[in-house]
PDB file of N, CA and C in Angstrom:
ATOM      1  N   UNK A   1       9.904  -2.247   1.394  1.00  0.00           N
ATOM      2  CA  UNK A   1       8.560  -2.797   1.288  1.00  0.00           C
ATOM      3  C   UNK A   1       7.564  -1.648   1.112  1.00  0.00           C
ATOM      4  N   UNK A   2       6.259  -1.666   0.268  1.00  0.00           N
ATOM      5  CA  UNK A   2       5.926  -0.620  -0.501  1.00  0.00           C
ATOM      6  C   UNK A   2       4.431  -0.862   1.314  1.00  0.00           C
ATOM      7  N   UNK A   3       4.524   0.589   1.399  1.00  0.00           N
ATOM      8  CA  UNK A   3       2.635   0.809   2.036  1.00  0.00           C
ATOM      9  C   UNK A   3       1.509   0.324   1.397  1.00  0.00           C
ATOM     10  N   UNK A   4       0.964  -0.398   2.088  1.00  0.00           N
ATOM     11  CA  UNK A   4      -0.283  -0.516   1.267  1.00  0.00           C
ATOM     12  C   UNK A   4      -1.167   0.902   0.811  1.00  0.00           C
ATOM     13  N   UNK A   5      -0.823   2.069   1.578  1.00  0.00           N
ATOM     14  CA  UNK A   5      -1.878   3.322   1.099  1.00  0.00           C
ATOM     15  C   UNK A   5      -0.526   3.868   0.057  1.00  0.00           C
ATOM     16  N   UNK A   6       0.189   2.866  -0.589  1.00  0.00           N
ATOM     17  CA  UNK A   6       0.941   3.608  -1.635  1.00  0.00           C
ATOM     18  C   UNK A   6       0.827   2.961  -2.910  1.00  0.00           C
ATOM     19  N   UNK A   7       0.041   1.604  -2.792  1.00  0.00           N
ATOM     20  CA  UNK A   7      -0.069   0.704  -3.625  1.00  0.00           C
ATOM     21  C   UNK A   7      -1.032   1.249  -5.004  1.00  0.00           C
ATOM     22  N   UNK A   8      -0.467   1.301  -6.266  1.00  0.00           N
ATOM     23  CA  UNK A   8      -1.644   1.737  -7.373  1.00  0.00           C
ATOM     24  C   UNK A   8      -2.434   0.480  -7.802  1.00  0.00           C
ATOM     25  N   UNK A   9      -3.429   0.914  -8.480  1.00  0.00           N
ATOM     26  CA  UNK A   9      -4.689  -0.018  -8.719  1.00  0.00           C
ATOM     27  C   UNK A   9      -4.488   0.687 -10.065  1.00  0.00           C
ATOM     28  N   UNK A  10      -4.741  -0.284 -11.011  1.00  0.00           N
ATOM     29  CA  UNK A  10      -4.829   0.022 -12.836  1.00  0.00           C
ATOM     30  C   UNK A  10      -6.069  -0.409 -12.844  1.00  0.00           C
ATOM     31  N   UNK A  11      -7.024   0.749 -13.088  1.00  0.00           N
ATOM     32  CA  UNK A  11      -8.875   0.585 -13.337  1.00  0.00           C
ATOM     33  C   UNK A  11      -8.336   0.835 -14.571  1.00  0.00           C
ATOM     34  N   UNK A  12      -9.016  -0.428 -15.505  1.00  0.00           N
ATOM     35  CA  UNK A  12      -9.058  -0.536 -16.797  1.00  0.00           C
ATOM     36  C   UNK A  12     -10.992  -0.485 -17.203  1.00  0.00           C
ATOM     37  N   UNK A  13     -10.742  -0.198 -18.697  1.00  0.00           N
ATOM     38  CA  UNK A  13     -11.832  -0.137 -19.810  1.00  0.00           C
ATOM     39  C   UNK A  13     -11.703  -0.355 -20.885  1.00  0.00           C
ATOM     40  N   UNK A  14     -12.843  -1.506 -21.517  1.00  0.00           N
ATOM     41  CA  UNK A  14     -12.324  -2.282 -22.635  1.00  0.00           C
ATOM     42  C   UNK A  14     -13.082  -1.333 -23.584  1.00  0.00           C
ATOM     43  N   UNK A  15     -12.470  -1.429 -24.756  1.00  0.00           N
ATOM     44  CA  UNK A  15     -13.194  -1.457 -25.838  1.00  0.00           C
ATOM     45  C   UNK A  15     -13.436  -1.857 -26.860  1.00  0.00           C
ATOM     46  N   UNK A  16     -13.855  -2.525 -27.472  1.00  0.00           N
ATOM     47  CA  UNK A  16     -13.488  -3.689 -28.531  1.00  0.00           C
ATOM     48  C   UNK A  16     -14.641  -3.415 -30.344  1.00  0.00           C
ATOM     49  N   UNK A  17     -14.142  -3.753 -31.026  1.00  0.00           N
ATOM     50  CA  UNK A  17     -14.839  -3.435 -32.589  1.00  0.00           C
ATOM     51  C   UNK A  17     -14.107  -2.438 -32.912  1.00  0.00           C
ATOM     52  N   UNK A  18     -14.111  -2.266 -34.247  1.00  0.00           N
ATOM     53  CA  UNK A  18     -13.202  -1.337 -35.066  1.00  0.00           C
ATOM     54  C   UNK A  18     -13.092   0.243 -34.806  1.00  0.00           C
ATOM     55  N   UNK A  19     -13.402   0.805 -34.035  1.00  0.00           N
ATOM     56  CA  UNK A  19     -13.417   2.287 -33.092  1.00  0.00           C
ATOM     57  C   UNK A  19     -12.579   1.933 -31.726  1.00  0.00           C
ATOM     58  N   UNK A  20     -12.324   0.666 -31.070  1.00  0.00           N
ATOM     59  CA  UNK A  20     -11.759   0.368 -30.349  1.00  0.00           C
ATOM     60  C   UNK A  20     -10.797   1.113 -30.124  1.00  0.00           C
ATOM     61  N   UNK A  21      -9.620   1.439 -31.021  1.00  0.00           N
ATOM     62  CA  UNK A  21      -8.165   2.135 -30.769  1.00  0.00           C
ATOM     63  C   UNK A  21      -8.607   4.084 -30.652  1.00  0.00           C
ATOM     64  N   UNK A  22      -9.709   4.219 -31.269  1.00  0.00           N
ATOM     65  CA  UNK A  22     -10.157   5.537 -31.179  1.00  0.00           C
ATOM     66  C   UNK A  22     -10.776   5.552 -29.895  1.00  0.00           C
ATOM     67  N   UNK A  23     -11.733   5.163 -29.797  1.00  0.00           N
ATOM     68  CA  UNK A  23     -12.437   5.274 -28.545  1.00  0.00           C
ATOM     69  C   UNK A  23     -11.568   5.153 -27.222  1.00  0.00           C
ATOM     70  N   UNK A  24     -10.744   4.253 -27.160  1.00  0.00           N
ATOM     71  CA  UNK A  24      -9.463   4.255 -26.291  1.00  0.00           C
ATOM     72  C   UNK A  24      -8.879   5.282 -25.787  1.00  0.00           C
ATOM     73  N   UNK A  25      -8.650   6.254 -26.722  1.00  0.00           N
ATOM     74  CA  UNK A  25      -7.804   7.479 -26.841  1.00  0.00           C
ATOM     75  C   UNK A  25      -8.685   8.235 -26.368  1.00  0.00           C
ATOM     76  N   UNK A  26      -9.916   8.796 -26.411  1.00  0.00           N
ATOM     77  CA  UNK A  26     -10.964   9.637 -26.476  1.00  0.00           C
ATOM     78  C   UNK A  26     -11.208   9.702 -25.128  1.00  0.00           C
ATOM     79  N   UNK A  27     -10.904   8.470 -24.579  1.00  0.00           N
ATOM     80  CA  UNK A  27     -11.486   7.884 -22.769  1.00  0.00           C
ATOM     81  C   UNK A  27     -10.673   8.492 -22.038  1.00  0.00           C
ATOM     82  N   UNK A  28      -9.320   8.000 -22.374  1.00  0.00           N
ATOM     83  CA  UNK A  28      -7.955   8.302 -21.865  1.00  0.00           C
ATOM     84  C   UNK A  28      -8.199  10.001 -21.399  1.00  0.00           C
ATOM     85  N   UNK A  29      -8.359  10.528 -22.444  1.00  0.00           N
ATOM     86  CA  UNK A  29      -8.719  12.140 -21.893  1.00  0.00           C
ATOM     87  C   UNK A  29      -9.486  12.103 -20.861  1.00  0.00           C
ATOM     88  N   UNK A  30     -10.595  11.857 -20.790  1.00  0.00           N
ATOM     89  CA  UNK A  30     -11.599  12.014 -19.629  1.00  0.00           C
ATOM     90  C   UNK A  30     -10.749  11.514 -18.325  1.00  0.00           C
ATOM     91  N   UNK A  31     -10.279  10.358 -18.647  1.00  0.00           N
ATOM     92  CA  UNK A  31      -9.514   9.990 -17.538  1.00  0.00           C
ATOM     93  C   UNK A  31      -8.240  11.264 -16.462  1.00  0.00           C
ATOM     94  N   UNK A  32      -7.559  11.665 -17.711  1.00  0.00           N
ATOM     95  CA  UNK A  32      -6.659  12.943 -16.799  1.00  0.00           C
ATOM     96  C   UNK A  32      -7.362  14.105 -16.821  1.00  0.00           C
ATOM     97  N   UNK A  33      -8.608  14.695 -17.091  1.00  0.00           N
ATOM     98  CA  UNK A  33      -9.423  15.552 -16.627  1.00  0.00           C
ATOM     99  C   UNK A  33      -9.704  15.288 -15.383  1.00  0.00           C
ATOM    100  N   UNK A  34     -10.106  13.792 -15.179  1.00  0.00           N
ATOM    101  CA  UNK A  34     -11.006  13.617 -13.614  1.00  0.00           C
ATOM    102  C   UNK A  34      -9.568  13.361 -13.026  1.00  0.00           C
ATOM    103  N   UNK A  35      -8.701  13.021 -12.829  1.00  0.00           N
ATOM    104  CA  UNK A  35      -7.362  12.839 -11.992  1.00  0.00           C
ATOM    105  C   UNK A  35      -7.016  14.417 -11.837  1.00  0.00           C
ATOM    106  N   UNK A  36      -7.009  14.928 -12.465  1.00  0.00           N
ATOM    107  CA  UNK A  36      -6.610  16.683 -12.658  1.00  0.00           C
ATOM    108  C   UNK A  36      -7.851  17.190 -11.423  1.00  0.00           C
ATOM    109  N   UNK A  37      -9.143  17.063 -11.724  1.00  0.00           N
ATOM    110  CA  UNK A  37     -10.201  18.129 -10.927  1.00  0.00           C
ATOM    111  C   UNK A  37     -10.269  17.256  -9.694  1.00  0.00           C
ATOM    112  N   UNK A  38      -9.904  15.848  -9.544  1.00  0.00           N
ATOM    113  CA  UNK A  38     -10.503  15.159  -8.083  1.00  0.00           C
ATOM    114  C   UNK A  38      -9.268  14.905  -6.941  1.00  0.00           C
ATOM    115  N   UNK A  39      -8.236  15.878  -8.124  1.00  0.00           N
ATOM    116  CA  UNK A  39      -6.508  15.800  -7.293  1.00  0.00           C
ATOM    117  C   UNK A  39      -5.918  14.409  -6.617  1.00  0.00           C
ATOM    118  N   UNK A  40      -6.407  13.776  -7.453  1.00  0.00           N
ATOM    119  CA  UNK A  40      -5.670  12.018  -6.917  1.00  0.00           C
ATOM    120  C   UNK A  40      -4.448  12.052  -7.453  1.00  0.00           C
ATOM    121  N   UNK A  41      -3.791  11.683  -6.226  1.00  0.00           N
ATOM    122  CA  UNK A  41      -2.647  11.289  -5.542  1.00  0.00           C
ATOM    123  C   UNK A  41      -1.867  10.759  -6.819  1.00  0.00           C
ATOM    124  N   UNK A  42      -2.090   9.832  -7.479  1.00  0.00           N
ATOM    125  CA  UNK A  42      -1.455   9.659  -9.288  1.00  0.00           C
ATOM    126  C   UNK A  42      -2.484   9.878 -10.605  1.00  0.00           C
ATOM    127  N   UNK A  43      -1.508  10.329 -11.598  1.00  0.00           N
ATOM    128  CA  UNK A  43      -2.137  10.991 -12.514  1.00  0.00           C
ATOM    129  C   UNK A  43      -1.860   9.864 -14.109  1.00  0.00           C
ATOM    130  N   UNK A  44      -1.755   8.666 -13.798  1.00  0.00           N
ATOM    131  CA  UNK A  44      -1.085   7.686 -15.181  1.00  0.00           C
ATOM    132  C   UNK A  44      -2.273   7.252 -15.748  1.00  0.00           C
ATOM    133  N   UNK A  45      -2.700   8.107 -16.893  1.00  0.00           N
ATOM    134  CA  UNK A  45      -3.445   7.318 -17.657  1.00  0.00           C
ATOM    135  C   UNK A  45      -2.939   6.864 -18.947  1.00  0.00           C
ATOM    136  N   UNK A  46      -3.723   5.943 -19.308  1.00  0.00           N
ATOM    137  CA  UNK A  46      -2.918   5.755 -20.528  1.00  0.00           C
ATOM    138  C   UNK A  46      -3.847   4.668 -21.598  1.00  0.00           C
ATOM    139  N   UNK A  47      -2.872   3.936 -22.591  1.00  0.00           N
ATOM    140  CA  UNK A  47      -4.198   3.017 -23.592  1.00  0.00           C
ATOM    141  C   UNK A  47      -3.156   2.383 -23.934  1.00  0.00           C
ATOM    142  N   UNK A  48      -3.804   0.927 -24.336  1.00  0.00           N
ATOM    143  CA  UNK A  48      -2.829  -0.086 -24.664  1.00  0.00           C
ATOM    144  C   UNK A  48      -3.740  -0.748 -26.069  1.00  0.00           C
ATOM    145  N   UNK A  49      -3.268  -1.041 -26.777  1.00  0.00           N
ATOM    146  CA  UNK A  49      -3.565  -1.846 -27.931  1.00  0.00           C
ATOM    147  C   UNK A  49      -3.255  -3.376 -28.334  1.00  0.00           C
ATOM    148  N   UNK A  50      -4.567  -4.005 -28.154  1.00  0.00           N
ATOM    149  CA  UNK A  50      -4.020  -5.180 -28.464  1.00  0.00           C
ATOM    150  C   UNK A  50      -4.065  -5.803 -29.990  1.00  0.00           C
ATOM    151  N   UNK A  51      -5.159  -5.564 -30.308  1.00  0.00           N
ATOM    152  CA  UNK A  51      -5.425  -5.745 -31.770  1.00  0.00           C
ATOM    153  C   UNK A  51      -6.275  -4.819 -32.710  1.00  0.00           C
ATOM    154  N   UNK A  52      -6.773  -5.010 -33.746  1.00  0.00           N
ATOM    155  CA  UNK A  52      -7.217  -3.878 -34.278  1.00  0.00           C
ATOM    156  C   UNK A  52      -8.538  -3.792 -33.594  1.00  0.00           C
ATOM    157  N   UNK A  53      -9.131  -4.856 -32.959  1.00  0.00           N
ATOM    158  CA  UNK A  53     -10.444  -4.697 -32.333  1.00  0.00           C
ATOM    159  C   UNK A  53     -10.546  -4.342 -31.041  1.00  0.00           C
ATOM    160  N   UNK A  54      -9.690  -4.480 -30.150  1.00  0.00           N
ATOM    161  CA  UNK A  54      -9.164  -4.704 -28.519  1.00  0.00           C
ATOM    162  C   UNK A  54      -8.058  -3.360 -28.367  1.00  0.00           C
ATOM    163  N   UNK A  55      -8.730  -2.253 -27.446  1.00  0.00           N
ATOM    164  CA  UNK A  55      -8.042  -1.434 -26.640  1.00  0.00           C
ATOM    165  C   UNK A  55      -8.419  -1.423 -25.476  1.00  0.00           C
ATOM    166  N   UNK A  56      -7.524  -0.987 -24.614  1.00  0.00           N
ATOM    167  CA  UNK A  56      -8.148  -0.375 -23.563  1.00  0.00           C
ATOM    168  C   UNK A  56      -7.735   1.069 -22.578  1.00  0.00           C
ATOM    169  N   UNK A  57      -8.177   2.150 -22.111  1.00  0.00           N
ATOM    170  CA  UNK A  57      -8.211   2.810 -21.649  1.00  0.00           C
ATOM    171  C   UNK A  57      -7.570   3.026 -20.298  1.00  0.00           C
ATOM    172  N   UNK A  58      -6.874   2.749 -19.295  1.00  0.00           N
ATOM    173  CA  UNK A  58      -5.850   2.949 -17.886  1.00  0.00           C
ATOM    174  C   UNK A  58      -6.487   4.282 -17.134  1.00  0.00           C
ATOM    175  N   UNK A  59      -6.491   4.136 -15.474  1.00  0.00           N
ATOM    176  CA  UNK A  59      -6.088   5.027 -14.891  1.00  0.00           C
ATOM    177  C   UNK A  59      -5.924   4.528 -13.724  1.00  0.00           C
ATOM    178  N   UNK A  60      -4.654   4.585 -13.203  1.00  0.00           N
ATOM    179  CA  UNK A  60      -3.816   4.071 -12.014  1.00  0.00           C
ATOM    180  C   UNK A  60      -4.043   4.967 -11.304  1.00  0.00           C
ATOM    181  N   UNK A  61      -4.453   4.476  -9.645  1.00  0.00           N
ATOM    182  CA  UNK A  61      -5.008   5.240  -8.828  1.00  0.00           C
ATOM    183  C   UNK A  61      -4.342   4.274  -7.348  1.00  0.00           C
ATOM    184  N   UNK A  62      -4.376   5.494  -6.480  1.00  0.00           N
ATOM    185  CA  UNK A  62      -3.998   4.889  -5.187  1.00  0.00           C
ATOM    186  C   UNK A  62      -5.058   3.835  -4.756  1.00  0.00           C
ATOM    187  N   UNK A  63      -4.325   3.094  -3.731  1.00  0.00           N
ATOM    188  CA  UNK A  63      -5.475   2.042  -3.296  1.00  0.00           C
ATOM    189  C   UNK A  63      -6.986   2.710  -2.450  1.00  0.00           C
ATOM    190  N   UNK A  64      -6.348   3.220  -1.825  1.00  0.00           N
ATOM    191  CA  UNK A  64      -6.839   4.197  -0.619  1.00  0.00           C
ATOM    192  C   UNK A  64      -8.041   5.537  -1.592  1.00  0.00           C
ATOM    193  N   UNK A  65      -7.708   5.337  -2.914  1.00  0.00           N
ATOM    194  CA  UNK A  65      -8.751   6.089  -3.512  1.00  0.00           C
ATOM    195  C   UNK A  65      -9.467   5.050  -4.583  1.00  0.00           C
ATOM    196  N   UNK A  66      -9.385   3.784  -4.170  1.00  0.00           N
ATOM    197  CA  UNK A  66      -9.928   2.741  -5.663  1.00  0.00           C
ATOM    198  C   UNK A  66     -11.700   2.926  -5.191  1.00  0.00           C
ATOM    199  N   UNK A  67     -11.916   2.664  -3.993  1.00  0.00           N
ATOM    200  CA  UNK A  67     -13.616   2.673  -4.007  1.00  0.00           C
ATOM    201  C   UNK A  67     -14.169   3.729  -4.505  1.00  0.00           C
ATOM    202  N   UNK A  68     -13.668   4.623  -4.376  1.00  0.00           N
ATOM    203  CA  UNK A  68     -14.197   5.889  -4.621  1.00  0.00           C
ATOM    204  C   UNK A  68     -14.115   6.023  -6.115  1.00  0.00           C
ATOM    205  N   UNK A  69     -13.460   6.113  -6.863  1.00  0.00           N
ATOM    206  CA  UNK A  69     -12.924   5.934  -8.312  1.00  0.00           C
ATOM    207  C   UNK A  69     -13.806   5.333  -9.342  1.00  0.00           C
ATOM    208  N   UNK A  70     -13.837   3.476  -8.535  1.00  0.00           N
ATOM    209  CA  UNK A  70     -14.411   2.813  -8.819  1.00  0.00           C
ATOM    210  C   UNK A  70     -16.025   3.559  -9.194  1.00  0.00           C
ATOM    211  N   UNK A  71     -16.752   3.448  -7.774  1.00  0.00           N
ATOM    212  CA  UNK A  71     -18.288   4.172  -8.166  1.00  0.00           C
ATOM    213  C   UNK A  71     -18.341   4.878  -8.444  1.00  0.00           C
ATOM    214  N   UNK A  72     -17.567   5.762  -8.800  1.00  0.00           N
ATOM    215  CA  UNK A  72     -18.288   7.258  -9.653  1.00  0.00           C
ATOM    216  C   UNK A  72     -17.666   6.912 -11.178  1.00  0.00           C
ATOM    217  N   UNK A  73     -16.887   5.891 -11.512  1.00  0.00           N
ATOM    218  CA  UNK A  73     -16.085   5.645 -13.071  1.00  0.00           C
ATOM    219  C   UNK A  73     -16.504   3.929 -13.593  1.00  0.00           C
ATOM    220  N   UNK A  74     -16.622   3.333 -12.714  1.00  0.00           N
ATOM    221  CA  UNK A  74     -17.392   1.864 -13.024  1.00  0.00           C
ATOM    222  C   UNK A  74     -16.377   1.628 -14.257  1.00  0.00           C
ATOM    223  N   UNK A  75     -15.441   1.512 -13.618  1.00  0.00           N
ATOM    224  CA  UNK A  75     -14.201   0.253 -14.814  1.00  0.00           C
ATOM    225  C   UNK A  75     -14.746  -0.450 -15.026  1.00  0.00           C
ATOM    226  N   UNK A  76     -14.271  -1.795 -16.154  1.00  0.00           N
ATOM    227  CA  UNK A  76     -14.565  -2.453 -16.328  1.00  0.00           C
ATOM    228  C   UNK A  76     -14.112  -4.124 -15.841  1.00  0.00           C
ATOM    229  N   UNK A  77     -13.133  -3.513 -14.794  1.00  0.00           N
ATOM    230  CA  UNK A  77     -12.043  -4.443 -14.423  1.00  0.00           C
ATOM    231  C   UNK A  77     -10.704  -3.626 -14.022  1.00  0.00           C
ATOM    232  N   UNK A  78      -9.701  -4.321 -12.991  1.00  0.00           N
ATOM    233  CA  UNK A  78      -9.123  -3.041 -12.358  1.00  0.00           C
ATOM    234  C   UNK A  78      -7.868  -4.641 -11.385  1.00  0.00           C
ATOM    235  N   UNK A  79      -6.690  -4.044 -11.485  1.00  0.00           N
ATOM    236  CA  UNK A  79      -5.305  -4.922 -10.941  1.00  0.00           C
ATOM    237  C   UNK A  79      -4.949  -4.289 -10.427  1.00  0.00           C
ATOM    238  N   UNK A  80      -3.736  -5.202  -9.285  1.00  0.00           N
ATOM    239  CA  UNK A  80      -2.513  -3.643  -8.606  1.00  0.00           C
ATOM    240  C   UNK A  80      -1.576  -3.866  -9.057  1.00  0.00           C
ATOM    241  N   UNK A  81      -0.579  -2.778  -9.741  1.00  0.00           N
ATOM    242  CA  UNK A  81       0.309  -2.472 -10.071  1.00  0.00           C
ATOM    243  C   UNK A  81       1.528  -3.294  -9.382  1.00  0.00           C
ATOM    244  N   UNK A  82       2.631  -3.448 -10.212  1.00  0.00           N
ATOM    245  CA  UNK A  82       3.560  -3.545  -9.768  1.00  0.00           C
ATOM    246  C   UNK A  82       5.075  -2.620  -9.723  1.00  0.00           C
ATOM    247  N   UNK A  83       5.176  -2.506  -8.963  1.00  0.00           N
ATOM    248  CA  UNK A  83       6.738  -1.075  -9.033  1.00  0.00           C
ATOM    249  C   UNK A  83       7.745  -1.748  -8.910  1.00  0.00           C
ATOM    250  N   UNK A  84       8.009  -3.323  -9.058  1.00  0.00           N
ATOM    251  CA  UNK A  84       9.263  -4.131  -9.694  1.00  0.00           C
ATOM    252  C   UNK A  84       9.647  -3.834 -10.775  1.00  0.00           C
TER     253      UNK A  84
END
């Protein structure tokens, strides 16, 4: 049975219109810069593509660091992971 202070949170960011899949990518960086300088506990960022208009940007973060994350990065929306 997983800890709850082990549990990840996927803070997502949409981006949508035809720069969508670029802009995605562009975020994603910023994202493992600030995981790199604020030394959180996981480092998974990443971008998913849904259509040519719809990306979005990832960075999975401990639970125990989501408030914090949250207000200084203002996702746009944010789940917990599953490690099934």
């Amino acid at each position: 049975m997983e800890k709850i202070l082990d549990r990840k949170v996927k803070m997502i960011w949409d981006f949508r219109g035809p720069t969508a899949a670029q802009m995605a990518q562009h975020y994603k960086k910023h994202l493992e810069e600030f995981a790199i300088i604020e030394e959180l506990k996981f480092d998974d960022a990443g971008v998913q593509h849904f259509s040519d208009m719809h990306s979005i940007a990832f960075l999975a973060v401990a639970e125990f660091e989501m408030k914090e994350v949250r207000d200084l990065l203002k996702p746009h929306r944010g789940e917990f992971l599953s490690e099934t």
